[in-house]
Protein backbone atom coordinates (compact mmCIF):
# COMPACT_ATOMS: atom_id res chain seq x y z
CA UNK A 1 121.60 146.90 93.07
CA UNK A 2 123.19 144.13 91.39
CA UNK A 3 126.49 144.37 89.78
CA UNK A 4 127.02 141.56 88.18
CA UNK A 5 123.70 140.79 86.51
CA UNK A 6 122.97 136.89 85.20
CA UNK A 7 122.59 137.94 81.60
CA UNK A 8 125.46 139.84 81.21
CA UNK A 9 127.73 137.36 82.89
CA UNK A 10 126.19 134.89 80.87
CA UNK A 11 126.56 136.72 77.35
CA UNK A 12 130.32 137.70 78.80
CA UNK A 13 130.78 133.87 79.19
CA UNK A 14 129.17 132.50 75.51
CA UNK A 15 131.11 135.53 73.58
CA UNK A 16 134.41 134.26 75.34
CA UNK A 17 133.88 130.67 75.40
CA UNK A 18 134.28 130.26 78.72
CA UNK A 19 133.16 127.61 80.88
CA UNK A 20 135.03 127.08 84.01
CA UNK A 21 137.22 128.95 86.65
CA UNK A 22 134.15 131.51 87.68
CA UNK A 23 136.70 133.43 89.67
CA UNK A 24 138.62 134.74 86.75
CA UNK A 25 135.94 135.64 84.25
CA UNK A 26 133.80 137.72 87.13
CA UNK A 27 137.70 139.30 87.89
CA UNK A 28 137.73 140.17 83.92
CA UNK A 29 134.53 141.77 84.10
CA UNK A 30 135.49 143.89 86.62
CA UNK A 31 138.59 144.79 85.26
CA UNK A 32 136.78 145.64 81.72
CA UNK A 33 133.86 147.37 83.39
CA UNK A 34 135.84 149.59 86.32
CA UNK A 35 134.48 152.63 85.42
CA UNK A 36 130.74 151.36 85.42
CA UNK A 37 131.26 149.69 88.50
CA UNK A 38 133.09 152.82 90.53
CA UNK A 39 130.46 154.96 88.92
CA UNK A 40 127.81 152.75 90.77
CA UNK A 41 129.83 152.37 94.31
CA UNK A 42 130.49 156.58 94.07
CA UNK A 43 126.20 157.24 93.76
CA UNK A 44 125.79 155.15 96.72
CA UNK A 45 128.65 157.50 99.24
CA UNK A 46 126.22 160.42 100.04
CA UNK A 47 123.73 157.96 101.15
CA UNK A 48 126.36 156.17 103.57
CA UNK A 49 127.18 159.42 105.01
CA UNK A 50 123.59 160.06 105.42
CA UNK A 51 122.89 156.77 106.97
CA UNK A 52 126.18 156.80 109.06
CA UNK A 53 125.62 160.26 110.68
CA UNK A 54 121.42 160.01 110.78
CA UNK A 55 122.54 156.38 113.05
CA UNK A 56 125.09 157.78 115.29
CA UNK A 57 123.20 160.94 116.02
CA UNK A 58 119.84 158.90 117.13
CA UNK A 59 121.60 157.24 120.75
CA UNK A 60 122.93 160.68 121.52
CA UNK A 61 119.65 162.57 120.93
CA UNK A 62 118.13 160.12 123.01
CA UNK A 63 120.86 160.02 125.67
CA UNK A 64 121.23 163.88 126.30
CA UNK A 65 117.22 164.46 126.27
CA UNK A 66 116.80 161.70 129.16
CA UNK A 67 120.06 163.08 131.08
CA UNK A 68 118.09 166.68 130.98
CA UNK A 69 114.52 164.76 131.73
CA UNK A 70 116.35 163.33 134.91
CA UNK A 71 118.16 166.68 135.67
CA UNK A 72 115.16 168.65 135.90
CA UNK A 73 113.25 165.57 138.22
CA UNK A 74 115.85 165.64 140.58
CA UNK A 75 116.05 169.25 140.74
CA UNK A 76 112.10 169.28 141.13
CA UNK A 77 112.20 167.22 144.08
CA UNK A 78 115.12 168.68 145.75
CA UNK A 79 116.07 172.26 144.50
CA UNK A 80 118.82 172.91 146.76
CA UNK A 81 120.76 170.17 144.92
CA UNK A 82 120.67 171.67 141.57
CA UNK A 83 124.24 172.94 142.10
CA UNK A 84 125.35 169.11 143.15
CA UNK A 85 123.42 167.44 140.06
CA UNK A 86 124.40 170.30 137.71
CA UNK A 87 127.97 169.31 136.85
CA UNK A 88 127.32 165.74 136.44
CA UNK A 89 124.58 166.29 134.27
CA UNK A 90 126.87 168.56 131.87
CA UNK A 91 129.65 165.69 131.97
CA UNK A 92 127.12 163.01 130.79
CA UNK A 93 125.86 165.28 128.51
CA UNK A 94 129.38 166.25 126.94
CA UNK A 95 130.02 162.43 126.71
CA UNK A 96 126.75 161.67 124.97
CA UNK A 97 127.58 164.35 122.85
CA UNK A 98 131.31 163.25 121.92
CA UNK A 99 129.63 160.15 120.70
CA UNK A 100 127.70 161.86 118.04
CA UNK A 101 130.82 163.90 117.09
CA UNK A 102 132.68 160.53 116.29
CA UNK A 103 129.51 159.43 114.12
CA UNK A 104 130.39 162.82 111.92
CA UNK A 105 133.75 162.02 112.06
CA UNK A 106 133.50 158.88 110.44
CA UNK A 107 130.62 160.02 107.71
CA UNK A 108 133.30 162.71 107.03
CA UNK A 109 135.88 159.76 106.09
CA UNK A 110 134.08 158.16 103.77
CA UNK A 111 135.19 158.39 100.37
C-alpha cells in the first residue's frame, strides 16, 4: 500500500509551485492528509496482531510437540524412568510455553 502515491505528490507539487526541499512538501502532505493516513495505518493493526501472535505461537507448537515426542521415546524404552524424565519434560514444556505467552503479550500491545 502506498501512501504517498506519484500523482498525487506530483499534482500537490504543480498546485503549490513547489520545486525543491522534498522533505517539507511530503511533511505538508502528511500534515494535511493525517486522518487519511491514520485511517490507513489503523486497517492494517488487526493484521499485525494476527501475524505477531500466528509467528510466535508456530516455535512453541513445534517445541512442546517434540519435547512430548521425546518424552514418550524415552519412556518407551525405559518405563521405570518415566518418573525421572517426567519433571523435566513439564519444565521444558512450561518454558516453550512462556514463549508463546510473550508473543500474545506483545500482539496485545499493539495499538
Amino acid at each position: 500500500m502506498n501512501v504517498f502515491p506519484r500523482k498525487i505528490f506530483l499534482e500537490f507539487c504543480s498546485r503549490k509551485r513547489i520545486t525543491h526541499n522534498r522533505g517539507n512538501i511530503i511533511h505538508l502532505y502528511i500534515k494535511r492528509n493525517k486522518n487519511i493516513i491514520m485511517n490507513e495505518v489503523n486497517t492494517l493493526v488487526p493484521l499485525a496482531k494476527a501475524i505477531a501472535i500466528g509467528v510466535g505461537a508456530i516455535a512453541p507448537a513445534i517445541g512442546i510437540g517434540m519435547i512430548g515426542s521425546k518424552a514418550m521415546e524415552a519412556i518407551g524404552r525405559n518405563p521405570e524412568a518415566a518418573g525421572k524424565i517426567l519433571v523435566p519434560m513439564l519444565l521444558a514444556a512450561a518454558f516453550a510455553e512462556a514463549i508463546a505467552i510473550y508473543a500474545l503479550v506483545i500482539a496485545f500491545s499493539l495499538k
